[in-house]
PDB file of N, CA and C in Angstrom:
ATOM      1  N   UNK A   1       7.758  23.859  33.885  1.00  0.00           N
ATOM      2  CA  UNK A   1       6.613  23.831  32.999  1.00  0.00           C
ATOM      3  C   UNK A   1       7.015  24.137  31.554  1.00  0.00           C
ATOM      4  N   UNK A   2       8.034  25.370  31.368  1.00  0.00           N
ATOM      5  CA  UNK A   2       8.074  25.383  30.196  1.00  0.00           C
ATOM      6  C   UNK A   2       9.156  24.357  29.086  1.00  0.00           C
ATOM      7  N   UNK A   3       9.781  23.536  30.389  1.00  0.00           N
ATOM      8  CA  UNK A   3      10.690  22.386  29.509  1.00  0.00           C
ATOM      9  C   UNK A   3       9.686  21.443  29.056  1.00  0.00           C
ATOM     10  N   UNK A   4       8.418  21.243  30.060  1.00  0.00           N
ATOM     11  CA  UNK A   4       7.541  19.925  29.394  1.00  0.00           C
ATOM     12  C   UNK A   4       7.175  20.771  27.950  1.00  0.00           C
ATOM     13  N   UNK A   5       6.962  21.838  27.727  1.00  0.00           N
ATOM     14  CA  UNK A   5       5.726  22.433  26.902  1.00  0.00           C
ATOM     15  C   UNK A   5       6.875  22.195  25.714  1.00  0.00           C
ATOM     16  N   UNK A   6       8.029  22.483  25.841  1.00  0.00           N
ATOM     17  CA  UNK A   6       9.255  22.733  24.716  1.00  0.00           C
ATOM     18  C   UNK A   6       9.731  21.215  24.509  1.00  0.00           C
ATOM     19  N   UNK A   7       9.667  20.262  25.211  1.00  0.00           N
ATOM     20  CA  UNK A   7       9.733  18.576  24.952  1.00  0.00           C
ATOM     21  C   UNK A   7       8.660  18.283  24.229  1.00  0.00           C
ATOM     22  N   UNK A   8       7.609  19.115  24.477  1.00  0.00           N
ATOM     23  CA  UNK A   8       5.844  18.597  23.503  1.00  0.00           C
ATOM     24  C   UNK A   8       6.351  18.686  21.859  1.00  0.00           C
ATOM     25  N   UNK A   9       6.867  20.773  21.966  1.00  0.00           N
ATOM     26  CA  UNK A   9       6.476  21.172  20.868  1.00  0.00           C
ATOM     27  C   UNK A   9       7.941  20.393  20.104  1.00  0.00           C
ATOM     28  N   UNK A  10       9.249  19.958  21.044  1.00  0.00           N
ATOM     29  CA  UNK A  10      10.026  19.032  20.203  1.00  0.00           C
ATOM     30  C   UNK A  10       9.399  17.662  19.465  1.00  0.00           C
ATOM     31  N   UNK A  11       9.181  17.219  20.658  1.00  0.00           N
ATOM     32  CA  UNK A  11       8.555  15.766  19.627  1.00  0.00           C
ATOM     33  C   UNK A  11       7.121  16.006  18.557  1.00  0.00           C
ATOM     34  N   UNK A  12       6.401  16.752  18.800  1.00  0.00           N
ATOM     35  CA  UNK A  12       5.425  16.989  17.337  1.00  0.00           C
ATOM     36  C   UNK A  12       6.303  17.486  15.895  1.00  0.00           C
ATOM     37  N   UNK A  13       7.034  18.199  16.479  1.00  0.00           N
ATOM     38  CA  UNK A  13       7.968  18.549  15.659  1.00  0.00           C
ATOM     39  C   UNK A  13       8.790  17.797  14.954  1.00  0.00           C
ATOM     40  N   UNK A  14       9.682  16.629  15.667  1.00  0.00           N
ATOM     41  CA  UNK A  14       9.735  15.354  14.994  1.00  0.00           C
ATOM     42  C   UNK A  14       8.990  14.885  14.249  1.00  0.00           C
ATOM     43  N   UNK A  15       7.708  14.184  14.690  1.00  0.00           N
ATOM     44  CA  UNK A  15       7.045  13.625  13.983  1.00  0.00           C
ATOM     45  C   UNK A  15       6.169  13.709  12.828  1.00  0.00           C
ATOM     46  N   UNK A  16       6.068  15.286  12.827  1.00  0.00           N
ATOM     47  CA  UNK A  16       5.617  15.899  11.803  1.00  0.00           C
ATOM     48  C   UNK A  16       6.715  15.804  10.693  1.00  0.00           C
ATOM     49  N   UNK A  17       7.695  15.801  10.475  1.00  0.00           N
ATOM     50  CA  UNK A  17       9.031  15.759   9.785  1.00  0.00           C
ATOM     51  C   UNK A  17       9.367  14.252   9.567  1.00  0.00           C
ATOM     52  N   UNK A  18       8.910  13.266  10.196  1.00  0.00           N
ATOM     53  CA  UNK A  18       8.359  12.073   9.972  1.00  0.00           C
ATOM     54  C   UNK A  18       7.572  11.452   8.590  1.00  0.00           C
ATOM     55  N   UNK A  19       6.581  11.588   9.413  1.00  0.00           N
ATOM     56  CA  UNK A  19       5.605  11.651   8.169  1.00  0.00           C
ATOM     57  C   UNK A  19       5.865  12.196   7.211  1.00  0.00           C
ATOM     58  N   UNK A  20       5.858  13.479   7.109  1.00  0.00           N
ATOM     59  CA  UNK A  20       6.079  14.252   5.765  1.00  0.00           C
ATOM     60  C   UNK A  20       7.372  13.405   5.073  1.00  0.00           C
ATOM     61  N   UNK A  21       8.261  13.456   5.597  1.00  0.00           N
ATOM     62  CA  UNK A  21       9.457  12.272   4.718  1.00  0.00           C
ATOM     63  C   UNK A  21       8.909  11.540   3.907  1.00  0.00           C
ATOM     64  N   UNK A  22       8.229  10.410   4.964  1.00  0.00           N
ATOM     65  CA  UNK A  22       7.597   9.308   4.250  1.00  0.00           C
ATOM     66  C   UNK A  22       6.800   9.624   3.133  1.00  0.00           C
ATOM     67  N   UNK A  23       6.174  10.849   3.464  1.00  0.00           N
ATOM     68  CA  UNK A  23       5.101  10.899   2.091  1.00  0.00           C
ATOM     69  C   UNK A  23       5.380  11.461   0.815  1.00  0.00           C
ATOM     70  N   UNK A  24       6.874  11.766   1.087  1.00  0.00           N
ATOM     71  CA  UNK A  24       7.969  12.670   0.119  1.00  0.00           C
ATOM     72  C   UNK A  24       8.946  11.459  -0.664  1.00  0.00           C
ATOM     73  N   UNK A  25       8.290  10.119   0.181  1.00  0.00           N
ATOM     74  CA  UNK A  25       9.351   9.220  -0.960  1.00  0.00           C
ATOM     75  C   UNK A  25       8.694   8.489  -2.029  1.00  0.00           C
ATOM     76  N   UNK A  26       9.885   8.073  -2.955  1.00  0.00           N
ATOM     77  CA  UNK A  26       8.678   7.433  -4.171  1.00  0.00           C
ATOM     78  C   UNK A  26       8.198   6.267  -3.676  1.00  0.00           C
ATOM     79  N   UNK A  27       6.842   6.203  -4.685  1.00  0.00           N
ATOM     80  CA  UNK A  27       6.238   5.552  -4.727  1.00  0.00           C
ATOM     81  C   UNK A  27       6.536   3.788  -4.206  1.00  0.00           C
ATOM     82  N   UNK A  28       7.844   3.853  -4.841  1.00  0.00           N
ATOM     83  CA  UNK A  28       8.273   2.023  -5.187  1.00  0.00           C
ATOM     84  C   UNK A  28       8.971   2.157  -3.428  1.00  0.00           C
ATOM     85  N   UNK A  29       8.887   2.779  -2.611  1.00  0.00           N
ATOM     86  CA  UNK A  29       9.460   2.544  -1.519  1.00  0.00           C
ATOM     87  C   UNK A  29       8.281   2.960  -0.399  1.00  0.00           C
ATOM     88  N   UNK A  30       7.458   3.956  -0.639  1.00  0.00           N
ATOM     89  CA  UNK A  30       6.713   3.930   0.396  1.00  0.00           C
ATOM     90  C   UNK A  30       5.257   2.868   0.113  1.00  0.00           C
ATOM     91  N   UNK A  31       5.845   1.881  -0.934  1.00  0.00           N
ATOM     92  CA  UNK A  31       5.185   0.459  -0.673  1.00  0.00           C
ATOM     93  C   UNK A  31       5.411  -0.956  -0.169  1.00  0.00           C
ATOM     94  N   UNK A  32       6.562  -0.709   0.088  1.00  0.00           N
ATOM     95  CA  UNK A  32       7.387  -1.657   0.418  1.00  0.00           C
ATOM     96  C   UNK A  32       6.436  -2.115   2.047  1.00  0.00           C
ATOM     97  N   UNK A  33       6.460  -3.507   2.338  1.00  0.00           N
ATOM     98  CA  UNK A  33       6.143  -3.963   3.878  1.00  0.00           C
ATOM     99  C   UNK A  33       4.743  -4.417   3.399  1.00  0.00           C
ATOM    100  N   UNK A  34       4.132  -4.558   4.454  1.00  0.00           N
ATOM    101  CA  UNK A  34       3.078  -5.397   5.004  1.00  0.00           C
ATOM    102  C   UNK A  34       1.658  -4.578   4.554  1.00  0.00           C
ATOM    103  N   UNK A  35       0.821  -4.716   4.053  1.00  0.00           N
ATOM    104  CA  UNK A  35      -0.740  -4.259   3.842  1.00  0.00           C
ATOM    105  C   UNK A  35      -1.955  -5.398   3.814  1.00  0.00           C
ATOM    106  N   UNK A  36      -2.998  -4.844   3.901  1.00  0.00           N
ATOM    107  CA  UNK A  36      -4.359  -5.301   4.494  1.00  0.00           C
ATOM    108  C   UNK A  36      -5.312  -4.580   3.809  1.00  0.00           C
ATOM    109  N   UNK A  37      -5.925  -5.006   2.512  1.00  0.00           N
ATOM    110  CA  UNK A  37      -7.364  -4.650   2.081  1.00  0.00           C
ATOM    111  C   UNK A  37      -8.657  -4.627   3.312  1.00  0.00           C
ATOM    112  N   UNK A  38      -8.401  -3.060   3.523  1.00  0.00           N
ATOM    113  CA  UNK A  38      -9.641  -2.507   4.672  1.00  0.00           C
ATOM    114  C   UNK A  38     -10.879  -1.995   3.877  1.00  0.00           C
ATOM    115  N   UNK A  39     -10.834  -1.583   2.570  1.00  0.00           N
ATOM    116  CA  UNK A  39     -12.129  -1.388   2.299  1.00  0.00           C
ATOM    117  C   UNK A  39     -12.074  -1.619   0.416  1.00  0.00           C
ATOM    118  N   UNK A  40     -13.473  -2.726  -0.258  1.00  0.00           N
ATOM    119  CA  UNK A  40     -13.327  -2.763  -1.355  1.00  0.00           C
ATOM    120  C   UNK A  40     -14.300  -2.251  -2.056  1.00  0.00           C
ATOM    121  N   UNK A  41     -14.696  -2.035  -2.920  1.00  0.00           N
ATOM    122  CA  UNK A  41     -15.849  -1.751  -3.707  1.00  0.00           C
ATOM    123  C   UNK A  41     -15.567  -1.840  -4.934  1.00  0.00           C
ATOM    124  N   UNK A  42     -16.812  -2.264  -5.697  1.00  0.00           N
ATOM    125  CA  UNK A  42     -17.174  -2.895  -6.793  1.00  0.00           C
ATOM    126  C   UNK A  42     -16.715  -4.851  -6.797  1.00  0.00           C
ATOM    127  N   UNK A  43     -16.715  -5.086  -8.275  1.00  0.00           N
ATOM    128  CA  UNK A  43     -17.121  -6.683  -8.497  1.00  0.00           C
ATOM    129  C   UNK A  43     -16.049  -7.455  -7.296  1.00  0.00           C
ATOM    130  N   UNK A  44     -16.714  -8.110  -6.503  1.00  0.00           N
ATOM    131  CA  UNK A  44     -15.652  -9.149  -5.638  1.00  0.00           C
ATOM    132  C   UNK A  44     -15.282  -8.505  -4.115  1.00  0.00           C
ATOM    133  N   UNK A  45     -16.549  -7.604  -4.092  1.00  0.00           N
ATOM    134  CA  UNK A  45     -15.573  -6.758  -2.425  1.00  0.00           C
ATOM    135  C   UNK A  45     -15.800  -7.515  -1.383  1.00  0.00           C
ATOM    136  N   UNK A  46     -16.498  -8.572  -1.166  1.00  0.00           N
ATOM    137  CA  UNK A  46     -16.081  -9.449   0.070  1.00  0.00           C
ATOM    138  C   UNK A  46     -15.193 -10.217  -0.094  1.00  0.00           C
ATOM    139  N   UNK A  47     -14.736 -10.638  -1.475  1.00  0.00           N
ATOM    140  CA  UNK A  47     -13.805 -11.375  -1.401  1.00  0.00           C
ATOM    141  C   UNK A  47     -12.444 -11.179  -1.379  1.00  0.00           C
ATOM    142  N   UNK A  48     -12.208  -9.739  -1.297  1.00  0.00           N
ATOM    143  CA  UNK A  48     -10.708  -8.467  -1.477  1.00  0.00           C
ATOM    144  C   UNK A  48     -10.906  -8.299  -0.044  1.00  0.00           C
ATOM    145  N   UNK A  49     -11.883  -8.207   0.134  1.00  0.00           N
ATOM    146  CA  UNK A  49     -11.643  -7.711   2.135  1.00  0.00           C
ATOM    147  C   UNK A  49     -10.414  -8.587   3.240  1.00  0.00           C
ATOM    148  N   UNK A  50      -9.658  -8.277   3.490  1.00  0.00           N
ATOM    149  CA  UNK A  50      -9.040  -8.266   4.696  1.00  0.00           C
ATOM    150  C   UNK A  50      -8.134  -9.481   3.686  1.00  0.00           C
ATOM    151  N   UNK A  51      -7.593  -9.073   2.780  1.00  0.00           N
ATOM    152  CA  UNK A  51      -6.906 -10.062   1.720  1.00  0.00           C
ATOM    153  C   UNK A  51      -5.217  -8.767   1.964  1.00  0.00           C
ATOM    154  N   UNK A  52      -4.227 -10.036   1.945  1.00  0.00           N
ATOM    155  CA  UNK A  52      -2.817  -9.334   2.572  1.00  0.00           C
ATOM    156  C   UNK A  52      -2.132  -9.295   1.188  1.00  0.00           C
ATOM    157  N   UNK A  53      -1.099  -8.039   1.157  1.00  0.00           N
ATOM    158  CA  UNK A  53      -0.043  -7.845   0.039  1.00  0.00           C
ATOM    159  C   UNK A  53       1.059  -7.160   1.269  1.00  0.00           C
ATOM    160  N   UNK A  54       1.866  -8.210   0.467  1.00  0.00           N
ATOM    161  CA  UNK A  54       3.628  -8.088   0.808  1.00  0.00           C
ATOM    162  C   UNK A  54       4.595  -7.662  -0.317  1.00  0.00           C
ATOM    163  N   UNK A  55       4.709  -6.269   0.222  1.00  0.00           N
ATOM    164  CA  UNK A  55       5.673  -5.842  -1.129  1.00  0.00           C
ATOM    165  C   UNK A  55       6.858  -5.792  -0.603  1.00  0.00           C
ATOM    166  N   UNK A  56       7.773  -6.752  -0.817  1.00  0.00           N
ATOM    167  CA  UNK A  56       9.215  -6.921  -0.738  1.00  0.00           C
ATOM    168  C   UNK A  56      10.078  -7.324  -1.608  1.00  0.00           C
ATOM    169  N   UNK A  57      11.005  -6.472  -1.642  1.00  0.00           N
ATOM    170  CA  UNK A  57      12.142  -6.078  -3.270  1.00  0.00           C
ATOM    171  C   UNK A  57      11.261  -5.856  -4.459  1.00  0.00           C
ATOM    172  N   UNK A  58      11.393  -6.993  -5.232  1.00  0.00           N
ATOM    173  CA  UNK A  58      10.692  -6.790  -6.346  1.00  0.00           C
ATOM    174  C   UNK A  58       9.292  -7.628  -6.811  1.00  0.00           C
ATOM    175  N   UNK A  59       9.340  -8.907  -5.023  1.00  0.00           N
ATOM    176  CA  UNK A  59       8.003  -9.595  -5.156  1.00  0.00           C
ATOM    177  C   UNK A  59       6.548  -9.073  -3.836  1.00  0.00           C
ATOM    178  N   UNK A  60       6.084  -9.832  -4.902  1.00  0.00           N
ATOM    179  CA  UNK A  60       4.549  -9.407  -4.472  1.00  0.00           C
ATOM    180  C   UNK A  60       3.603 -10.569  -3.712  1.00  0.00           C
ATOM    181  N   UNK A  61       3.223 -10.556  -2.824  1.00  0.00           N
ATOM    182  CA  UNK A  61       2.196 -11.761  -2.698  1.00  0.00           C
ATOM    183  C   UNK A  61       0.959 -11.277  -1.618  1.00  0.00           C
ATOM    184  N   UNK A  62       0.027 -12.223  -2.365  1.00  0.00           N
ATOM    185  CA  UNK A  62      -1.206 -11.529  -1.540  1.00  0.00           C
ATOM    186  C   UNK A  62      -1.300 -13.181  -0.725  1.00  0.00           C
ATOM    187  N   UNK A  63      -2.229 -12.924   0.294  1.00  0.00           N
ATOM    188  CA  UNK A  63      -2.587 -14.109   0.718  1.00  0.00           C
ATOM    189  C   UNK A  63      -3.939 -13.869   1.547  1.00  0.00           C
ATOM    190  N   UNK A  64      -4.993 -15.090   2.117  1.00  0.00           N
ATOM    191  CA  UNK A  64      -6.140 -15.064   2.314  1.00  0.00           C
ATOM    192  C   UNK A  64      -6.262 -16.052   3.002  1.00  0.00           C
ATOM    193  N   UNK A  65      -6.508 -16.233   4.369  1.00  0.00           N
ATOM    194  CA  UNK A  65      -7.337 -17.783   4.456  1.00  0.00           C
ATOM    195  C   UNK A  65      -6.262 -19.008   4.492  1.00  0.00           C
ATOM    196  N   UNK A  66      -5.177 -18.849   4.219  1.00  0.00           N
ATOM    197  CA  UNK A  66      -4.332 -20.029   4.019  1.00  0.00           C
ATOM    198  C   UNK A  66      -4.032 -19.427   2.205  1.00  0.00           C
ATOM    199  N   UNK A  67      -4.709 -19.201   1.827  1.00  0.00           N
ATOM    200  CA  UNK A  67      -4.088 -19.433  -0.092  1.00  0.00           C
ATOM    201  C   UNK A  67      -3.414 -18.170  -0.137  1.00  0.00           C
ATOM    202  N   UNK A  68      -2.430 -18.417  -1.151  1.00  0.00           N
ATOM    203  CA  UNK A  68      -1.169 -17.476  -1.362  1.00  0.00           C
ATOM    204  C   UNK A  68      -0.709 -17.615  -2.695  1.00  0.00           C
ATOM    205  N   UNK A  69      -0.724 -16.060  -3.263  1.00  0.00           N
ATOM    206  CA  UNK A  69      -0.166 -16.137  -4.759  1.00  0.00           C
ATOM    207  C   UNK A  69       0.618 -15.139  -4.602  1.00  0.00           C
ATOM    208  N   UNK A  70       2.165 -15.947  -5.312  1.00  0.00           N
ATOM    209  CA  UNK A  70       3.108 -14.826  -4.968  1.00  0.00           C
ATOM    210  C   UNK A  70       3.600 -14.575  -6.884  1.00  0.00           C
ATOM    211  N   UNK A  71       4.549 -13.381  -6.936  1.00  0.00           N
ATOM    212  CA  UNK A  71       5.008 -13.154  -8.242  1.00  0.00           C
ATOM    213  C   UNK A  71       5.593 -11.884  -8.100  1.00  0.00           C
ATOM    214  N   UNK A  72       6.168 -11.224  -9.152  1.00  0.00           N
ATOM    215  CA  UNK A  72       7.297 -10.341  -9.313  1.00  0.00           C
ATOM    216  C   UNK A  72       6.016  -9.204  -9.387  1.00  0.00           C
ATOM    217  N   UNK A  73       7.082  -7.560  -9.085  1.00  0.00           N
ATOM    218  CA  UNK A  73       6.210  -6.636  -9.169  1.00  0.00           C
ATOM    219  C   UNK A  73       7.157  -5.854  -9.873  1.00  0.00           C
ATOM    220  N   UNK A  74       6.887  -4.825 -10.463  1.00  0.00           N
ATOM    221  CA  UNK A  74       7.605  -3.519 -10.898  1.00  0.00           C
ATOM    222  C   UNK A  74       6.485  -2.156 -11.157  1.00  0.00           C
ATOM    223  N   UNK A  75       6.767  -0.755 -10.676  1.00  0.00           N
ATOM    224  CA  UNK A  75       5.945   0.106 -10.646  1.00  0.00           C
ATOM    225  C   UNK A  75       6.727   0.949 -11.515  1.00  0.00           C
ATOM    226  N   UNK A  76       5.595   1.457 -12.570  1.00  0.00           N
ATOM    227  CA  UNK A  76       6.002   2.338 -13.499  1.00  0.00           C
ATOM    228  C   UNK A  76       5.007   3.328 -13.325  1.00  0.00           C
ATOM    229  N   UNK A  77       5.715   4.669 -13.484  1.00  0.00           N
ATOM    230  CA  UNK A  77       4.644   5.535 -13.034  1.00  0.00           C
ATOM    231  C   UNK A  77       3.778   5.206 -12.070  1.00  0.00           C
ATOM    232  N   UNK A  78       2.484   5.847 -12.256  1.00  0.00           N
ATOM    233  CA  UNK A  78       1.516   5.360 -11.083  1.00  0.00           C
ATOM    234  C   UNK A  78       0.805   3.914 -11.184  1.00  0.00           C
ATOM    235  N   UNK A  79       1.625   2.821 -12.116  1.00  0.00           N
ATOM    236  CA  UNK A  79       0.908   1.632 -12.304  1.00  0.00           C
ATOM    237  C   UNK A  79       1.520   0.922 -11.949  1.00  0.00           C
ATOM    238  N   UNK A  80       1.270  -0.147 -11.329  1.00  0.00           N
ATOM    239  CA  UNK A  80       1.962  -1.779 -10.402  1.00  0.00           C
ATOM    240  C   UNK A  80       1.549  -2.904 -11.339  1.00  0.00           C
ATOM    241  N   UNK A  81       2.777  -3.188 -11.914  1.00  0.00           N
ATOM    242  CA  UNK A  81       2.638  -4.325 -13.332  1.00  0.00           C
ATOM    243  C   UNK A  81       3.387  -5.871 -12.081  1.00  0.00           C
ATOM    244  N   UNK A  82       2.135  -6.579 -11.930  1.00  0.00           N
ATOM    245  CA  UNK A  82       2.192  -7.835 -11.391  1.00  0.00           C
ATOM    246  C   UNK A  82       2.225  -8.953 -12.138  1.00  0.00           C
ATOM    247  N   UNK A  83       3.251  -9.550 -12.500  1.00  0.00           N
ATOM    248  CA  UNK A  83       3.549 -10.659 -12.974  1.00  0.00           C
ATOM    249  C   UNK A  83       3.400 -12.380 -12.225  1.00  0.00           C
ATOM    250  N   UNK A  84       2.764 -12.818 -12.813  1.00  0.00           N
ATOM    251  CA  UNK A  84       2.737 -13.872 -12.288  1.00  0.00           C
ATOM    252  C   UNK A  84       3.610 -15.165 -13.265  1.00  0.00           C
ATOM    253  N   UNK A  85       2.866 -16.497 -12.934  1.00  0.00           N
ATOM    254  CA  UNK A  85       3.656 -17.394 -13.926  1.00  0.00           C
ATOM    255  C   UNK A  85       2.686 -17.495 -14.929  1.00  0.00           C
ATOM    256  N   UNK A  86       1.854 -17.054 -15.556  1.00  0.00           N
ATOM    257  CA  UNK A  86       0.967 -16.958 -16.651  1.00  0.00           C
ATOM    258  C   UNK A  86       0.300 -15.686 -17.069  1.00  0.00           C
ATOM    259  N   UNK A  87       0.426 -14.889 -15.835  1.00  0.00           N
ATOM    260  CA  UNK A  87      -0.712 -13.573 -16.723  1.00  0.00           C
ATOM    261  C   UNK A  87       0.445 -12.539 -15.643  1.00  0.00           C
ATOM    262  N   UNK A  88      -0.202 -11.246 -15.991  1.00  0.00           N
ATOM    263  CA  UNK A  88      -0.026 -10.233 -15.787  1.00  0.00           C
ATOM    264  C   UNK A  88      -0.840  -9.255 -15.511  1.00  0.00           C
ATOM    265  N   UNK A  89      -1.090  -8.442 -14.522  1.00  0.00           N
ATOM    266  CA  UNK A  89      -1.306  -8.037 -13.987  1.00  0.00           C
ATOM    267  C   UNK A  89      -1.263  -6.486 -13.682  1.00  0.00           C
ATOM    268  N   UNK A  90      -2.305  -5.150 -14.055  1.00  0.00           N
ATOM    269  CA  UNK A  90      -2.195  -3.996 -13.713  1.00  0.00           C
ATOM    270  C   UNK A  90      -2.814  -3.237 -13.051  1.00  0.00           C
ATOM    271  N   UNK A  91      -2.443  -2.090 -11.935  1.00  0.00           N
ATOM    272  CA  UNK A  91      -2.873  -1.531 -11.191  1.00  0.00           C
ATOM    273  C   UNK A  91      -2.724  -0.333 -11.209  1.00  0.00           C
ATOM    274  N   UNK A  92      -3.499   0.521 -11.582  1.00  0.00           N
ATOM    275  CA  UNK A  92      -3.010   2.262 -11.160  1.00  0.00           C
ATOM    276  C   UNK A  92      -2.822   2.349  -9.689  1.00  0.00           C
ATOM    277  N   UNK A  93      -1.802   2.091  -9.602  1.00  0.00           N
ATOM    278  CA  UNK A  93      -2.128   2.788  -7.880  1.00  0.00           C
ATOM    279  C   UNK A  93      -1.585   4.294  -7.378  1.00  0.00           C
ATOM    280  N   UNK A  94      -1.843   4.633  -5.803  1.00  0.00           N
ATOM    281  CA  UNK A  94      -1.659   5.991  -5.521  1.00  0.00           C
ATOM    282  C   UNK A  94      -1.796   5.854  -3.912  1.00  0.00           C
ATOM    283  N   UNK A  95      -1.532   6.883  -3.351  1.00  0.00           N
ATOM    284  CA  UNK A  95      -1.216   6.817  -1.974  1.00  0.00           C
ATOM    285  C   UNK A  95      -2.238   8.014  -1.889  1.00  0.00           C
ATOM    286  N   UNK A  96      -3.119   7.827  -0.848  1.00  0.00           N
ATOM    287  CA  UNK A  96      -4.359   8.923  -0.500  1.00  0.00           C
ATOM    288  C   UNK A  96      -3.901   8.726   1.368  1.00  0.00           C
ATOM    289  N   UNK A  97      -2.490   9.579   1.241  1.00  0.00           N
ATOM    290  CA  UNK A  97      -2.610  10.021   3.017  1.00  0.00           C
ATOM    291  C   UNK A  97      -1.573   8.766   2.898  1.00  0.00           C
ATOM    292  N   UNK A  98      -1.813   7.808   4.365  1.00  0.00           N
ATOM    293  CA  UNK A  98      -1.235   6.710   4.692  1.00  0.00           C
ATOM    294  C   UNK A  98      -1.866   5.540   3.630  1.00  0.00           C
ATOM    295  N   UNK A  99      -2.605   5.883   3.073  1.00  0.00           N
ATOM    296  CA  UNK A  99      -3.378   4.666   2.749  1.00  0.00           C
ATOM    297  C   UNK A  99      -3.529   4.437   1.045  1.00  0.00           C
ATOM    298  N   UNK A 100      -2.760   3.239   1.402  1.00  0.00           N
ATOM    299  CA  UNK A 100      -2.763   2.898  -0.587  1.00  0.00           C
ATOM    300  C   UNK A 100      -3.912   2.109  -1.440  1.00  0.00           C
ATOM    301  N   UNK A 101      -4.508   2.674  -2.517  1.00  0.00           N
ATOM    302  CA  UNK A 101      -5.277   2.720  -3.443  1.00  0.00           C
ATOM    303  C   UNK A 101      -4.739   1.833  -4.568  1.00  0.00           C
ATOM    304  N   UNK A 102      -5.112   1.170  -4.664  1.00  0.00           N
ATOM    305  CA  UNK A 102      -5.145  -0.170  -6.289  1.00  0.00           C
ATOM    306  C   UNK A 102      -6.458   0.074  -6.378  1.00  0.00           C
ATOM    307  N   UNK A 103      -6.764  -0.283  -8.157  1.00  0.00           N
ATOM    308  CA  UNK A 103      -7.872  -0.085  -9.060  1.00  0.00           C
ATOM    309  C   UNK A 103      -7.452  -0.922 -10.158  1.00  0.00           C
ATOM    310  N   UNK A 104      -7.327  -2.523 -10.159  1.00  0.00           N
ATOM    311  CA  UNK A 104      -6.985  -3.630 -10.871  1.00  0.00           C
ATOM    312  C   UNK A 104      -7.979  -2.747 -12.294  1.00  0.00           C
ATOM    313  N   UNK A 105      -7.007  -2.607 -13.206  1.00  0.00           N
ATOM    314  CA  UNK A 105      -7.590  -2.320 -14.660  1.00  0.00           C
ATOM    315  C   UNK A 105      -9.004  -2.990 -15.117  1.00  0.00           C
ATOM    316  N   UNK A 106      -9.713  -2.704 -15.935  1.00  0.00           N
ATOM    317  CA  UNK A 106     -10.484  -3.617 -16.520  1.00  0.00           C
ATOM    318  C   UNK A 106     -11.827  -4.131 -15.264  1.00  0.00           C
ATOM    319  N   UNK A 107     -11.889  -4.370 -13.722  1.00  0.00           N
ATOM    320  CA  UNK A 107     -12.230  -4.690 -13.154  1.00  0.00           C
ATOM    321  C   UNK A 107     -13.619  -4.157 -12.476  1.00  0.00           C
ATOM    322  N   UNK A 108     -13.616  -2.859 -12.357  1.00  0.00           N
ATOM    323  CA  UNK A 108     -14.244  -2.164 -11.900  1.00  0.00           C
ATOM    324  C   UNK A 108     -14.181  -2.029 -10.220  1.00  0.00           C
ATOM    325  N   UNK A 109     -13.038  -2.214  -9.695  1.00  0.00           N
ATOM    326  CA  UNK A 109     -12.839  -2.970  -8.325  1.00  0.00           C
ATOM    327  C   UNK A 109     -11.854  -1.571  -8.369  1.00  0.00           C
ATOM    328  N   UNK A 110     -12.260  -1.105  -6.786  1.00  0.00           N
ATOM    329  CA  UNK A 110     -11.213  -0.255  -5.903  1.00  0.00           C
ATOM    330  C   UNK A 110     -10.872  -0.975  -4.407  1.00  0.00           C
ATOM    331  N   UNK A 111      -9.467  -0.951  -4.387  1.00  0.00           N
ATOM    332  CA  UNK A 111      -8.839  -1.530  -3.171  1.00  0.00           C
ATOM    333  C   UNK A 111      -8.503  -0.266  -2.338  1.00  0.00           C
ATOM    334  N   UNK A 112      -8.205  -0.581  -1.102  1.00  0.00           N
ATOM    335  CA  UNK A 112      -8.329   0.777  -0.346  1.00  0.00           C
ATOM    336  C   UNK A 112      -7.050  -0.254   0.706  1.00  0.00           C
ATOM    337  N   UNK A 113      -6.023  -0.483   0.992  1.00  0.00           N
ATOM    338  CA  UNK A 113      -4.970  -0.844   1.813  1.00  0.00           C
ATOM    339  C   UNK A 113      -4.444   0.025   2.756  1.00  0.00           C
ATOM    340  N   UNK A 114      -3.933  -0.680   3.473  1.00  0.00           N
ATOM    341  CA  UNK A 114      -3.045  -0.106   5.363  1.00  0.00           C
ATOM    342  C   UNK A 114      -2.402  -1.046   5.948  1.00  0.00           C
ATOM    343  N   UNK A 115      -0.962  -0.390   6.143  1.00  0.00           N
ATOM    344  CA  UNK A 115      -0.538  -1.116   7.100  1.00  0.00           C
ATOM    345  C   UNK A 115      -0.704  -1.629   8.302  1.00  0.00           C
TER     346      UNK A 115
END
């Protein structure tokens, strides 16, 4: 009994040391991979809903439905400067827990993302 209880309190123990890692790295890496706009609010939130961003190396692409706009990213401080082939693009973003926060400048729009 007390090896199961000491295998429990090992693996929480892991995984707690897990997580916390992850949430201990910067920014430009614990964005990296696959996300999913789960909740939007303000101008355009049905149309941000369940809309995908792929942050890999230094590009970015969201996609929807079949349509896909891809372009370069770079994060300075807490802002995600998205470049495309004509405009540009800014985001304060921030990590609340697992779950990443964009607030496209100017917009009045909050993105709420998850892997």
């Amino acid at each position: 009994m007390k090896t199961v209880l000491y295998t429990f309190i090992f693996i929480a123990i892991l995984l707690n040391i897990s997580c916390n890692s992850e949430q201990n790295l910067p920014l430009t890496e614990r964005i990296k991979g696959d996300w999913v706009v789960t909740k939007a609010e303000g101008e355009l939130k049905e149309l941000n809903l369940d809309t995908h961003y792929t942050f890999d190396g230094t590009y970015l692409t969201t996609s929807k439905d079949g349509f896909e706009v891809k372009g370069t990213y770079t994060i300075k401080p807490d802002t995600l400067y998205w470049k495309l082939e004509n405009m540009e693009m800014n985001y304060p973003c921030r990590f609340d827990g697992k779950k990443l926060i964009l607030e496209p400048i100017g917009s009045g729009q909050k993105l709420t993302l998850e892997k």
